[in-house]
PDB file of N, CA and C in Angstrom:
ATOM      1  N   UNK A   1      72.131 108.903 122.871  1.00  0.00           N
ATOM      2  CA  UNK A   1      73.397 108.758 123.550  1.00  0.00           C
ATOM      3  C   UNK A   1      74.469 108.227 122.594  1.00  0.00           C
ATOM      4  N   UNK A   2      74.020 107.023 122.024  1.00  0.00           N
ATOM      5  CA  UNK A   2      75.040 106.891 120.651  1.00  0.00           C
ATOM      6  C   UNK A   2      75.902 107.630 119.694  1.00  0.00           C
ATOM      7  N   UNK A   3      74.670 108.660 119.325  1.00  0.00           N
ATOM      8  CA  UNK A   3      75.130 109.770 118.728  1.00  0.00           C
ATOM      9  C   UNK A   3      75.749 110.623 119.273  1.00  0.00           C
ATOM     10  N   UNK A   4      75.608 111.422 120.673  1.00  0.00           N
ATOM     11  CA  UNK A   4      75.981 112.333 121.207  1.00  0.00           C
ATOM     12  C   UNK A   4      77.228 112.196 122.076  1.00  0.00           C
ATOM     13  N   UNK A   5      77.447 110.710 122.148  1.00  0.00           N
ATOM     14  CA  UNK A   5      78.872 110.856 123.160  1.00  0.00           C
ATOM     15  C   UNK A   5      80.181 110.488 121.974  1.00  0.00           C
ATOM     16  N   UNK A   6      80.098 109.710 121.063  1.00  0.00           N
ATOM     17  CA  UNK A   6      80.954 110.329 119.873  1.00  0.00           C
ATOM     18  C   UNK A   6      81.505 111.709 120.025  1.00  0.00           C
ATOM     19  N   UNK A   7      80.798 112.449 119.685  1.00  0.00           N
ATOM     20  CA  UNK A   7      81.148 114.204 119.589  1.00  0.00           C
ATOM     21  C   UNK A   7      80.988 114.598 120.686  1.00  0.00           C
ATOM     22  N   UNK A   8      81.056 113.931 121.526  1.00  0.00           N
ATOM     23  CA  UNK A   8      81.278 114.966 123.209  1.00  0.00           C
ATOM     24  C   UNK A   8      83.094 114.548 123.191  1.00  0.00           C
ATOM     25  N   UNK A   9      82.911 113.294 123.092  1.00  0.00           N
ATOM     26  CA  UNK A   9      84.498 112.459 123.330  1.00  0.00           C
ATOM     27  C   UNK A   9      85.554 113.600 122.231  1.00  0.00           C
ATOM     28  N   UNK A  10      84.911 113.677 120.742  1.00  0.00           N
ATOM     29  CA  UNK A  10      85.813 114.512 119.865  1.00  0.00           C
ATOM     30  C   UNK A  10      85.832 116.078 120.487  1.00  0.00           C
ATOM     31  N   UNK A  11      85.235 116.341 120.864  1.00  0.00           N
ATOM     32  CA  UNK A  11      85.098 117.392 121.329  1.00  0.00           C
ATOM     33  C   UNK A  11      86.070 117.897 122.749  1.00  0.00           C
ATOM     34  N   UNK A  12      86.244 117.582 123.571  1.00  0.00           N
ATOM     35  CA  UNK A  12      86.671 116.897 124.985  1.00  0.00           C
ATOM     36  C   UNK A  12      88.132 117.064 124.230  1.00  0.00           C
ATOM     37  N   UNK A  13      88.560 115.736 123.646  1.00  0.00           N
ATOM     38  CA  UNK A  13      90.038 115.362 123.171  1.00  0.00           C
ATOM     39  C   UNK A  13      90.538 116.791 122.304  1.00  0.00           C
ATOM     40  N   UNK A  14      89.644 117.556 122.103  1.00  0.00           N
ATOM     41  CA  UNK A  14      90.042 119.256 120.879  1.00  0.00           C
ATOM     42  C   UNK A  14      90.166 120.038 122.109  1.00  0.00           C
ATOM     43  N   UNK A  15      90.111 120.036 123.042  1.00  0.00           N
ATOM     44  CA  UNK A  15      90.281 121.045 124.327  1.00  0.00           C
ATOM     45  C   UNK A  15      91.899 121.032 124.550  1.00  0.00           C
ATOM     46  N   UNK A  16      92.400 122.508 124.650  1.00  0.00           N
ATOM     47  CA  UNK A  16      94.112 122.759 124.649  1.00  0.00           C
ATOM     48  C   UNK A  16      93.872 123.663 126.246  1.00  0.00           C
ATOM     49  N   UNK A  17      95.000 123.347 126.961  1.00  0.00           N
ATOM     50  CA  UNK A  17      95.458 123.720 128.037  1.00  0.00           C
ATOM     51  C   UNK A  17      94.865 124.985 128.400  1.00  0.00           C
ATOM     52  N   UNK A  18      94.848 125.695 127.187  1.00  0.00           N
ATOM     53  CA  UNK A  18      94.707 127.163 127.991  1.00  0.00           C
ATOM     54  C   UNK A  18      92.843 127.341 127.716  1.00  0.00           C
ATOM     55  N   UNK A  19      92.440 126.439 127.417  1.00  0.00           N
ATOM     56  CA  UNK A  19      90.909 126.669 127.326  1.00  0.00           C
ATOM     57  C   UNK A  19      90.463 125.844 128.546  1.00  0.00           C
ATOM     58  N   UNK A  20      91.095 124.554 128.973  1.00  0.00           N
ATOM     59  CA  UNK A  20      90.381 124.165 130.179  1.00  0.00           C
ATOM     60  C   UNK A  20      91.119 124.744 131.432  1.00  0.00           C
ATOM     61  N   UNK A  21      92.201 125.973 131.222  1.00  0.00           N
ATOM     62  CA  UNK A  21      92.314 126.391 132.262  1.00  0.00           C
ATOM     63  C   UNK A  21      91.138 128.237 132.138  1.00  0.00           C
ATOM     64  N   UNK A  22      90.401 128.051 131.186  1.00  0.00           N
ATOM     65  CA  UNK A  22      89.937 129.806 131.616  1.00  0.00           C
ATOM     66  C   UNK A  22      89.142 129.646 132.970  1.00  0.00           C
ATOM     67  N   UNK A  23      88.408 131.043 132.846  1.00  0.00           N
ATOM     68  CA  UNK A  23      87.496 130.705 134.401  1.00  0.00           C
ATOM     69  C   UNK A  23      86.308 130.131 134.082  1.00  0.00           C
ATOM     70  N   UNK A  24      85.757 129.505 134.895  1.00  0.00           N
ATOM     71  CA  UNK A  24      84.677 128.951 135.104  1.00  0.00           C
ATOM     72  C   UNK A  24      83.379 130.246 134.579  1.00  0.00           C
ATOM     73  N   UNK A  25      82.245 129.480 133.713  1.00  0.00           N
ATOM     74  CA  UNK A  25      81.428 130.027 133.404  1.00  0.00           C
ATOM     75  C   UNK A  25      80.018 130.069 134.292  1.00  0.00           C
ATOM     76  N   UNK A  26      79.935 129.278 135.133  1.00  0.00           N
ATOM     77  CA  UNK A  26      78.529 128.523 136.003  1.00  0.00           C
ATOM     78  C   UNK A  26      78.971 129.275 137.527  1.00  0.00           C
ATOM     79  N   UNK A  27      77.679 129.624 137.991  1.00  0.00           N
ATOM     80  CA  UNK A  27      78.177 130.511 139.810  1.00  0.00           C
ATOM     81  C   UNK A  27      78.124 129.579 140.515  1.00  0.00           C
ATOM     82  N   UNK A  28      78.668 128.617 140.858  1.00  0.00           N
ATOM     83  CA  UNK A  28      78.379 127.622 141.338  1.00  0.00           C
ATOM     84  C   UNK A  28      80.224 127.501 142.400  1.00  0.00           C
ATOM     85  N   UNK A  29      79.873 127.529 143.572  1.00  0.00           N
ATOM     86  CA  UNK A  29      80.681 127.604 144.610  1.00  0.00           C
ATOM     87  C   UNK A  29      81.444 126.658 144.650  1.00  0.00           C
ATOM     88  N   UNK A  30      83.374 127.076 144.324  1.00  0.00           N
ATOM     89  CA  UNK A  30      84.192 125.764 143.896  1.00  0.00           C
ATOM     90  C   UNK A  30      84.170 126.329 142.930  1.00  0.00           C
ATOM     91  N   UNK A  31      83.933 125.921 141.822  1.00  0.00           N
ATOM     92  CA  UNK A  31      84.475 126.121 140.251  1.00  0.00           C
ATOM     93  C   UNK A  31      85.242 126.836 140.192  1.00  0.00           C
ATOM     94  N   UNK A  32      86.131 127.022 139.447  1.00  0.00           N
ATOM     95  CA  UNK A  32      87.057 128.156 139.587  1.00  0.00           C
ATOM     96  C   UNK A  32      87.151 127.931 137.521  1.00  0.00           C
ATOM     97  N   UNK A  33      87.378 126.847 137.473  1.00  0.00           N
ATOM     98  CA  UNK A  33      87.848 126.492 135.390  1.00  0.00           C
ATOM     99  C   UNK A  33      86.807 125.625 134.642  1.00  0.00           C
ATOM    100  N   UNK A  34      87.311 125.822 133.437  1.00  0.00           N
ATOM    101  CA  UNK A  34      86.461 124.969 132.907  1.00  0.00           C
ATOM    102  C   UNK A  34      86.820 123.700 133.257  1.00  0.00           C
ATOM    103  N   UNK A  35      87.661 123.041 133.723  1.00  0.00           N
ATOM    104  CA  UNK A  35      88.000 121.646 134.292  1.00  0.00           C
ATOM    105  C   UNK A  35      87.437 121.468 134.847  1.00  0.00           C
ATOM    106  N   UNK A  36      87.203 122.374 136.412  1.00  0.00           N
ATOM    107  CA  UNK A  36      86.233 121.856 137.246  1.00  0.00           C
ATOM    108  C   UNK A  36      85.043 121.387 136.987  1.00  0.00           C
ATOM    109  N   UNK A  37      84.657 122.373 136.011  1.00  0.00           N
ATOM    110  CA  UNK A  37      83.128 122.742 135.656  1.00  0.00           C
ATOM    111  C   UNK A  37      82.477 121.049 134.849  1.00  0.00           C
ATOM    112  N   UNK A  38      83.497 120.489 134.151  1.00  0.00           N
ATOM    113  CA  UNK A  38      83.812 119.188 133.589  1.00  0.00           C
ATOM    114  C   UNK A  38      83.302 118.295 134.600  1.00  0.00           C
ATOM    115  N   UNK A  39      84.299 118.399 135.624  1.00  0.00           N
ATOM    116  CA  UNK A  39      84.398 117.477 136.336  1.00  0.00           C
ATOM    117  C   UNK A  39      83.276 117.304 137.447  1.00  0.00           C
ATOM    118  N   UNK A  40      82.446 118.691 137.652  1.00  0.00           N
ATOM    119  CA  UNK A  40      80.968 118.753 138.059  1.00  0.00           C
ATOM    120  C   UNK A  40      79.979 117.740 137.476  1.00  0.00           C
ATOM    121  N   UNK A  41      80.085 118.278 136.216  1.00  0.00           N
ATOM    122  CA  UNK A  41      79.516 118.074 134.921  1.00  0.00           C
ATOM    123  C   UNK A  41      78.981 116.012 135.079  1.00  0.00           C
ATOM    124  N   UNK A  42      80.536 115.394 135.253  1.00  0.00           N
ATOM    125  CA  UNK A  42      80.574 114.430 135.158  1.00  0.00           C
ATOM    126  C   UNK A  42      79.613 113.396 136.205  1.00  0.00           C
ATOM    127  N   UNK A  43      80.734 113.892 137.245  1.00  0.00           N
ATOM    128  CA  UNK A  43      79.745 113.525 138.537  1.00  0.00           C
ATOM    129  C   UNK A  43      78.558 113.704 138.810  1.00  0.00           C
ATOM    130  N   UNK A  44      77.823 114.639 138.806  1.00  0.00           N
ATOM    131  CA  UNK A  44      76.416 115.103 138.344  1.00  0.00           C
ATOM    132  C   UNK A  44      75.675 113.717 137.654  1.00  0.00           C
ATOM    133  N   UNK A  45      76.301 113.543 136.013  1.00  0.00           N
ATOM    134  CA  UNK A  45      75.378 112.880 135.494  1.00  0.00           C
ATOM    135  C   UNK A  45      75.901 111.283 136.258  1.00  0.00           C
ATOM    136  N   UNK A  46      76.811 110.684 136.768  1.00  0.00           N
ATOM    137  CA  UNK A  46      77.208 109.742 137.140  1.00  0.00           C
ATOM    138  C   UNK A  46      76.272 109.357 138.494  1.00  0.00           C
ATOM    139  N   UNK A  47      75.906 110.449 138.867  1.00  0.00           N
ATOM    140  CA  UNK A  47      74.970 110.194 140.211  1.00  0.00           C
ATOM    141  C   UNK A  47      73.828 110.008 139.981  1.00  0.00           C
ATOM    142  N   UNK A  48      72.775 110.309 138.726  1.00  0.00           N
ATOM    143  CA  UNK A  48      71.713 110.403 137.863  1.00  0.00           C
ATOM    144  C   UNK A  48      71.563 108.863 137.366  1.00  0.00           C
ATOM    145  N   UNK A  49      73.256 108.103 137.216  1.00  0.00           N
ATOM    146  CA  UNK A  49      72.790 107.310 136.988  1.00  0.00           C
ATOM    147  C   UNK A  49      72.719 105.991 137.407  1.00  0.00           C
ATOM    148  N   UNK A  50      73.296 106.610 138.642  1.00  0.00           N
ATOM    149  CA  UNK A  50      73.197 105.296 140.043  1.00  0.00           C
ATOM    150  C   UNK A  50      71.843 105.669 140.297  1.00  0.00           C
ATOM    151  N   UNK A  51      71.090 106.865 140.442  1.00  0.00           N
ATOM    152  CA  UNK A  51      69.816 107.094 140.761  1.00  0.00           C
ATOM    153  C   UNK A  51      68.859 105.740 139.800  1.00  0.00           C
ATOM    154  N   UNK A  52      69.065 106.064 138.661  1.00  0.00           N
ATOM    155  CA  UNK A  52      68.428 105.288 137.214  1.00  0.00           C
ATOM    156  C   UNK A  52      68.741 103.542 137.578  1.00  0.00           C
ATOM    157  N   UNK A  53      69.885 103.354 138.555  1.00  0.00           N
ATOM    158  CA  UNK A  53      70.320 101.891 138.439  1.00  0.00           C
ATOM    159  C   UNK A  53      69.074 101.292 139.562  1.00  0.00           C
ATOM    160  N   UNK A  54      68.766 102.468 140.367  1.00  0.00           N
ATOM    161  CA  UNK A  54      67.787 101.895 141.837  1.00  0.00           C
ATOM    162  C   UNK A  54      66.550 101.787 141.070  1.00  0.00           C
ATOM    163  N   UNK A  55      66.150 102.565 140.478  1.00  0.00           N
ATOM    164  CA  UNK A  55      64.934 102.721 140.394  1.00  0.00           C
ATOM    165  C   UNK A  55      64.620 101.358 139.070  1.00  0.00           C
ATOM    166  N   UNK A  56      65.660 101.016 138.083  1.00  0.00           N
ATOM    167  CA  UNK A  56      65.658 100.031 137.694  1.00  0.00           C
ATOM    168  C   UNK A  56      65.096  98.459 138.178  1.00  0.00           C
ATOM    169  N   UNK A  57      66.172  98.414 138.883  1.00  0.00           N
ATOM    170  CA  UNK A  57      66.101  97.415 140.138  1.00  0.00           C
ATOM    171  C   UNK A  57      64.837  97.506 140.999  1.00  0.00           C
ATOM    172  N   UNK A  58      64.490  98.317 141.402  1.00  0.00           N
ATOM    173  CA  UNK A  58      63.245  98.215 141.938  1.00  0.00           C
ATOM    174  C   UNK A  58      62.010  98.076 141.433  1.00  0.00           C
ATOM    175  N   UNK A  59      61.734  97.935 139.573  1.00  0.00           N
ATOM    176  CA  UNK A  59      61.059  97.859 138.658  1.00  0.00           C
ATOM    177  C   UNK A  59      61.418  95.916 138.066  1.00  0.00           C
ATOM    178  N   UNK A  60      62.111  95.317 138.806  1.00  0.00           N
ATOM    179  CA  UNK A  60      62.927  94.083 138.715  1.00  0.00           C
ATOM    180  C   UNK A  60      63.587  94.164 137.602  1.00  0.00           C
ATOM    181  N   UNK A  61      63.895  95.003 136.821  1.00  0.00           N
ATOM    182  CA  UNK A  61      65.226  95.320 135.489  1.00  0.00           C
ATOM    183  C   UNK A  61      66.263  94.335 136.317  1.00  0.00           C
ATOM    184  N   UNK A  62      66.989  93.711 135.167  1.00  0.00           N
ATOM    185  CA  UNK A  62      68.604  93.343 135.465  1.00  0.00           C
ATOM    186  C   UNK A  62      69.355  94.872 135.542  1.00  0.00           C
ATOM    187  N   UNK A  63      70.685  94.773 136.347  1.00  0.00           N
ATOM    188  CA  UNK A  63      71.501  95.488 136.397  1.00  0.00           C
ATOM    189  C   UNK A  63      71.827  96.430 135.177  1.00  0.00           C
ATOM    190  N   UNK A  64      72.635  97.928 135.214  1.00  0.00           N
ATOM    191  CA  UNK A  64      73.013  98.364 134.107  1.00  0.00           C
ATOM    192  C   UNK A  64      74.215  97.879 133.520  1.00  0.00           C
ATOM    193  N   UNK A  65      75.452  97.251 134.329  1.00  0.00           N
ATOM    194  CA  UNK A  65      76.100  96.961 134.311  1.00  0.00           C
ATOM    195  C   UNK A  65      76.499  95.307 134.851  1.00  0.00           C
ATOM    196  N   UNK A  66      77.500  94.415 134.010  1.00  0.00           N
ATOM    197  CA  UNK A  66      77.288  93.133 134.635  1.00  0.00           C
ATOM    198  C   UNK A  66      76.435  91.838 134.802  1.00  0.00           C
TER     199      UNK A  66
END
């Protein structure tokens, strides 16, 4: 993760208007751009990792956060 969100972030910030507006590449109902597809993208793993925060916690881990 160290390594890989560096160059997601550089990567992300090199995206110009008319590339996060093409169409969506994924069949996935809704998408219409690559923005959306992002913003799937995001939420997706953000829910993976409230999943990761329970199952933590229920292993008695401290929090991921805080």
């Amino acid at each position: 993760m160290r390594e890989i969100s560096p160059r997601l972030h550089t990567a992300l910030a090199a995206l110009q208007e008319e590339q996060l507006n093409r169409p969506a590449s994924l069949p996935i109902p809704g998408l219409k751009t690559l923005t959306d597809e992002l913003a799937f993208f995001a939420l997706h793993d953000a829910y993976h990792v409230g999943q990761l925060a329970y199952v933590r916690k229920g292993l008695g881990y401290p929090g991921l956060a805080g």
